[in-house]
C-alpha atoms as a PDB file:
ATOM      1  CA  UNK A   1       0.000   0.000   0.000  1.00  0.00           C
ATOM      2  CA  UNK A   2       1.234   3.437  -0.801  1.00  0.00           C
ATOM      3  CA  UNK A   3       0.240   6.778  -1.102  1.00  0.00           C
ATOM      4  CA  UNK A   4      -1.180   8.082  -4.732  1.00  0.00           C
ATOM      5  CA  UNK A   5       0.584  10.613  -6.500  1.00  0.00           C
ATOM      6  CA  UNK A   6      -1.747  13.060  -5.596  1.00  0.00           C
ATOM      7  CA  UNK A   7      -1.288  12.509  -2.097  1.00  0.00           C
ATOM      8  CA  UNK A   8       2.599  12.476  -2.203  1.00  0.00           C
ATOM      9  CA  UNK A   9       2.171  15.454  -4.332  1.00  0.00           C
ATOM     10  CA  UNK A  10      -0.145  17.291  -1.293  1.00  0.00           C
ATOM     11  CA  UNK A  11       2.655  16.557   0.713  1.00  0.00           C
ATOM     12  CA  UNK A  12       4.662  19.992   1.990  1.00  0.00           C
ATOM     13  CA  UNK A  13       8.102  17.577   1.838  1.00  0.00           C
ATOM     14  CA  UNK A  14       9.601  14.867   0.313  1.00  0.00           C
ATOM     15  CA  UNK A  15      10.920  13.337   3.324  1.00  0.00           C
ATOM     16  CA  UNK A  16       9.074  11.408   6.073  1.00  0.00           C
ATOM     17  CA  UNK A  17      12.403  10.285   7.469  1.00  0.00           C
ATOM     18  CA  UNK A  18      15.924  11.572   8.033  1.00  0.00           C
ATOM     19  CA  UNK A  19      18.410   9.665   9.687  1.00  0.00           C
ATOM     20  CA  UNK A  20      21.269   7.453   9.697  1.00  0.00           C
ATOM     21  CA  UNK A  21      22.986   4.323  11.248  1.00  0.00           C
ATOM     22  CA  UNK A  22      26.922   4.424  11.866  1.00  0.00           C
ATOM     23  CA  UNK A  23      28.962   1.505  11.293  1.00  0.00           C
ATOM     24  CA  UNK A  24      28.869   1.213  15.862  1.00  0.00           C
ATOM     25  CA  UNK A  25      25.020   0.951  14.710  1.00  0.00           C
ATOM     26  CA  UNK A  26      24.012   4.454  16.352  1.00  0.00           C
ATOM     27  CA  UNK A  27      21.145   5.441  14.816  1.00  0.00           C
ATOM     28  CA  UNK A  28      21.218   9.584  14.190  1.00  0.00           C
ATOM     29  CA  UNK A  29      18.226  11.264  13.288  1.00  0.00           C
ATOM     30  CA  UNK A  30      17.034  14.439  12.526  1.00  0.00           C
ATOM     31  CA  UNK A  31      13.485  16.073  12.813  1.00  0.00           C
ATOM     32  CA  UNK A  32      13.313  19.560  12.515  1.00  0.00           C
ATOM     33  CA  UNK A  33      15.233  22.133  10.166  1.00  0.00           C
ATOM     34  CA  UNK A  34      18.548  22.820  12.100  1.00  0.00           C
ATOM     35  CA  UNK A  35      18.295  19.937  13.967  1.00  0.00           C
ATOM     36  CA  UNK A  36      21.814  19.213  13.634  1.00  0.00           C
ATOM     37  CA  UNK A  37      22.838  16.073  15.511  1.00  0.00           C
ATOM     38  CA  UNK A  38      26.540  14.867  15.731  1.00  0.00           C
ATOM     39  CA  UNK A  39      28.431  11.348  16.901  1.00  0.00           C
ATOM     40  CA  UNK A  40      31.764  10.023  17.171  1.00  0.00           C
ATOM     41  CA  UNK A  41      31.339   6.261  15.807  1.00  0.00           C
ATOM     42  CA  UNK A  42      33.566   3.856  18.031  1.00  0.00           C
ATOM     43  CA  UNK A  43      35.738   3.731  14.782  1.00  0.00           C
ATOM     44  CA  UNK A  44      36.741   7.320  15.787  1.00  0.00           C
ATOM     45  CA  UNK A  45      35.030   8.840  12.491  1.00  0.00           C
ATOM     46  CA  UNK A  46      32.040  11.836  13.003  1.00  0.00           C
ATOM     47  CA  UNK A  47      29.008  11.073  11.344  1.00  0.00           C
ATOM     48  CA  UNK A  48      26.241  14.271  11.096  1.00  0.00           C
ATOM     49  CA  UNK A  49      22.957  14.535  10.115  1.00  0.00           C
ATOM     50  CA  UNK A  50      21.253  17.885  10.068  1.00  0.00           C
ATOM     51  CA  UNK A  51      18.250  19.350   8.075  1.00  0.00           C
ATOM     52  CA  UNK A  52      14.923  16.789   9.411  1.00  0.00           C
ATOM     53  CA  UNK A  53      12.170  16.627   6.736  1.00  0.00           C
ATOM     54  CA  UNK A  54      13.092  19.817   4.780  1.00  0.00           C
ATOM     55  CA  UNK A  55      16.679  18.914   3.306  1.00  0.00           C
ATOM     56  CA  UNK A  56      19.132  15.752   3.921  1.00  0.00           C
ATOM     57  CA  UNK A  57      22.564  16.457   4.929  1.00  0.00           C
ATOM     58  CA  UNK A  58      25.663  14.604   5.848  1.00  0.00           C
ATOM     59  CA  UNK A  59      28.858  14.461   6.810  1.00  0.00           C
ATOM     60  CA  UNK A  60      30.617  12.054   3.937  1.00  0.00           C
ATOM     61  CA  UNK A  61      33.334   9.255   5.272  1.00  0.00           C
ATOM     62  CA  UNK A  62      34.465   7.404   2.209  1.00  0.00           C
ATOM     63  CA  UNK A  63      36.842   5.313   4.771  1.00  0.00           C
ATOM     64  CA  UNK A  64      33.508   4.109   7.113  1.00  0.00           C
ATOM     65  CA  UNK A  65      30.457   4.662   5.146  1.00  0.00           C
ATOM     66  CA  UNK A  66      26.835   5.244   7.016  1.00  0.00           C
ATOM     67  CA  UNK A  67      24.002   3.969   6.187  1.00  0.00           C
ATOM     68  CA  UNK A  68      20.986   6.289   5.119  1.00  0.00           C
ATOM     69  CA  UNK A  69      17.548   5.382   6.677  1.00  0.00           C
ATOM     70  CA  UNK A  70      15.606   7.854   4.809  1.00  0.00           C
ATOM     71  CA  UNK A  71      11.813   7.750   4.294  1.00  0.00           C
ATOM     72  CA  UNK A  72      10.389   8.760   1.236  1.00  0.00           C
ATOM     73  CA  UNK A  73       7.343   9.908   0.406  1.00  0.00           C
ATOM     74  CA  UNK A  74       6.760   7.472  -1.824  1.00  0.00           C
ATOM     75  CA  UNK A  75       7.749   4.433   0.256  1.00  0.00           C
ATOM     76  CA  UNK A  76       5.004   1.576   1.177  1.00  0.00           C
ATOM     77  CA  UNK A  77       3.440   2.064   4.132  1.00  0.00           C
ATOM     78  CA  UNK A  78       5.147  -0.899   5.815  1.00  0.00           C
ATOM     79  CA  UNK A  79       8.538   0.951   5.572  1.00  0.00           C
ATOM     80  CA  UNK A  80       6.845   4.188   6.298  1.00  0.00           C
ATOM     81  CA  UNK A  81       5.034   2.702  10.293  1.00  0.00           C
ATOM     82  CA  UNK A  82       8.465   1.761  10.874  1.00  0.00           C
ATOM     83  CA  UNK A  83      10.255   4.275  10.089  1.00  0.00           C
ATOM     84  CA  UNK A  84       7.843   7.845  10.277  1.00  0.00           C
ATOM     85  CA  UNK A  85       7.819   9.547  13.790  1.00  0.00           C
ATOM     86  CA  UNK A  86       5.257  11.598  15.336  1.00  0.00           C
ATOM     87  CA  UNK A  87       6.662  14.124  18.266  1.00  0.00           C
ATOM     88  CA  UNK A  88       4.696  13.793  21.439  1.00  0.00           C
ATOM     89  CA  UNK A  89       4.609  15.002  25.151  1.00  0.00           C
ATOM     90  CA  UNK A  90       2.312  12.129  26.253  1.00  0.00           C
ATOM     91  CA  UNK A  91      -1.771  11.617  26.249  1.00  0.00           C
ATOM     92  CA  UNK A  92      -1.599  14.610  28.824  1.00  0.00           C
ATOM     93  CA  UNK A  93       0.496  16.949  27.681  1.00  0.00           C
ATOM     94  CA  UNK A  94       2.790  16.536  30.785  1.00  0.00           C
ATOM     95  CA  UNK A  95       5.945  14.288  29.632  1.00  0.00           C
ATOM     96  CA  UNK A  96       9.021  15.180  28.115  1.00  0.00           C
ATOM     97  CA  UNK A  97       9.020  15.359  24.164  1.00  0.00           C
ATOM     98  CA  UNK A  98       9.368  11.876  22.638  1.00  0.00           C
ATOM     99  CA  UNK A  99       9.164  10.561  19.053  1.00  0.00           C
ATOM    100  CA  UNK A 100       6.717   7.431  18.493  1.00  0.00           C
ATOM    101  CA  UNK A 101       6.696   5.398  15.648  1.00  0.00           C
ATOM    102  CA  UNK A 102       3.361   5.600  13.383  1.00  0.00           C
ATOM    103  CA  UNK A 103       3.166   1.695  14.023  1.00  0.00           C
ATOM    104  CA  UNK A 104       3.053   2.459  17.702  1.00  0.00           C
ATOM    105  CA  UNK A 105       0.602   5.560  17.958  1.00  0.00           C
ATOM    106  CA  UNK A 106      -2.633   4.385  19.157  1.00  0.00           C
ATOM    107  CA  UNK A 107      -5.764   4.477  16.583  1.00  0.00           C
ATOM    108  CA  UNK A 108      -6.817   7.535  18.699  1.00  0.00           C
ATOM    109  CA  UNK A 109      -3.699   9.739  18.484  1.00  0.00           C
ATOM    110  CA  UNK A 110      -3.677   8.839  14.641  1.00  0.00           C
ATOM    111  CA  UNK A 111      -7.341   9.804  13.654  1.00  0.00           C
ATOM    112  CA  UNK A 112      -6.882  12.785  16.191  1.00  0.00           C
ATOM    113  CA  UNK A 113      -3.998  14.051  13.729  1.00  0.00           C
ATOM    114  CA  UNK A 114      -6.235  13.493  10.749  1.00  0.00           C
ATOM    115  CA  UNK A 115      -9.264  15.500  12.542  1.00  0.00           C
ATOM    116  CA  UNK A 116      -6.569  18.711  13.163  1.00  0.00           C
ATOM    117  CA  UNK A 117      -5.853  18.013   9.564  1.00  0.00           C
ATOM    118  CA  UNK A 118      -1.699  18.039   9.901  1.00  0.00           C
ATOM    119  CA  UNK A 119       0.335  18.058   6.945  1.00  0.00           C
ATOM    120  CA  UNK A 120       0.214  14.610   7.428  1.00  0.00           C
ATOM    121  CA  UNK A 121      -3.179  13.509   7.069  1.00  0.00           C
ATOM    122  CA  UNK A 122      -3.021  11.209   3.933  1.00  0.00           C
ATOM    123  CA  UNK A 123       0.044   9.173   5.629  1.00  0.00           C
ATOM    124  CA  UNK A 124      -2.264   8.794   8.801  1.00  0.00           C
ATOM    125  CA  UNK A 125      -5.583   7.771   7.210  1.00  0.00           C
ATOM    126  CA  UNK A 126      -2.771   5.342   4.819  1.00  0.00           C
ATOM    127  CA  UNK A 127      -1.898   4.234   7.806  1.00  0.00           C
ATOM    128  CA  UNK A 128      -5.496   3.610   9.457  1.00  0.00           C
ATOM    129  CA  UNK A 129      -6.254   1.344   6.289  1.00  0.00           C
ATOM    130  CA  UNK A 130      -3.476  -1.083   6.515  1.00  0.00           C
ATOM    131  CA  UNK A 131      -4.605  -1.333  10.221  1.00  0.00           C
ATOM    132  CA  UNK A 132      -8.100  -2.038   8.964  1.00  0.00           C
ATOM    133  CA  UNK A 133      -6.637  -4.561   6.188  1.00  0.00           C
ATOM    134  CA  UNK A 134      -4.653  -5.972   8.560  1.00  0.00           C
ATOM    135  CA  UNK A 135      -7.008  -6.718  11.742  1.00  0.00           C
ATOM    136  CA  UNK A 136      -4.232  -4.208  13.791  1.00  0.00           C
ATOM    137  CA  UNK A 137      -5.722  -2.117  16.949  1.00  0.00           C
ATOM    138  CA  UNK A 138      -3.493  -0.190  18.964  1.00  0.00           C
ATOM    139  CA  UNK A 139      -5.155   1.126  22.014  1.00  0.00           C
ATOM    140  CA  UNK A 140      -4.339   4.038  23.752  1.00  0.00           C
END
């Protein structure tokens, strides 16, 4: 199941994901613009990631290559509930910001987002279908 073209084309970004794993298997990831994020891999080599879902970029090491876990818009949706993160202080409001996977957001959270009509909408309601295909409720 994917998105149609004229949902991927609604979308305000290209990107649903931007991160990467290290060769040490530290997975960097960023969300917002600026959200530069930095690591020194065990091998002694910095890795970067930097831009979240409005541009990609890296730090290149030819010697110790990363590996790019990028989301695209159009990916199926069983890459994209792995992979897509929602931002989230909790049912209450009252926890420290978190990112949950779309494959763990309860059915409640994700029609909630489609009722406030994010940017995201078509992804979520994607989403809510290959629950309902797939016999998958996820409670709050």
């Amino acid at each position: 199941m994917k998105l149609t073209q004229e949902e991927q084309d609604s979308l305000t970004m290209g990107l649903l994901r931007n991160a990467i794993r290290t060769p040490d298997g530290t997975i960097l990831e960023s969300h917002n613009r600026h959200d530069y994020k930095t690591y020194v891999d065990k091998n002694g080599h910095t890795y970067m990631v930097d831009g979240g879902l409005d541009y990609s970029r890296r730090i290149i090491n030819e010697e110790a290559p990363y590996t790019s876990l990028n989301i695209s818009v159009d990916a199926d949706i069983e890459e994209i509930r792995e992979g897509f993160t929602w931002g989230t202080y909790g049912k209450n409001g009252d926890e420290g910001l978190y990112y949950k996977p779309l494959k763990d957001m309860s059915d409640g959270h994700v029609q909630a987002i489609i009722n406030d009509m994010y940017w995201c909408s078509p992804i979520m309601k994607l989403e809510l279908q290959y629950r309902k295909t797939n016999g998958i409720v996820v409670c709050d």
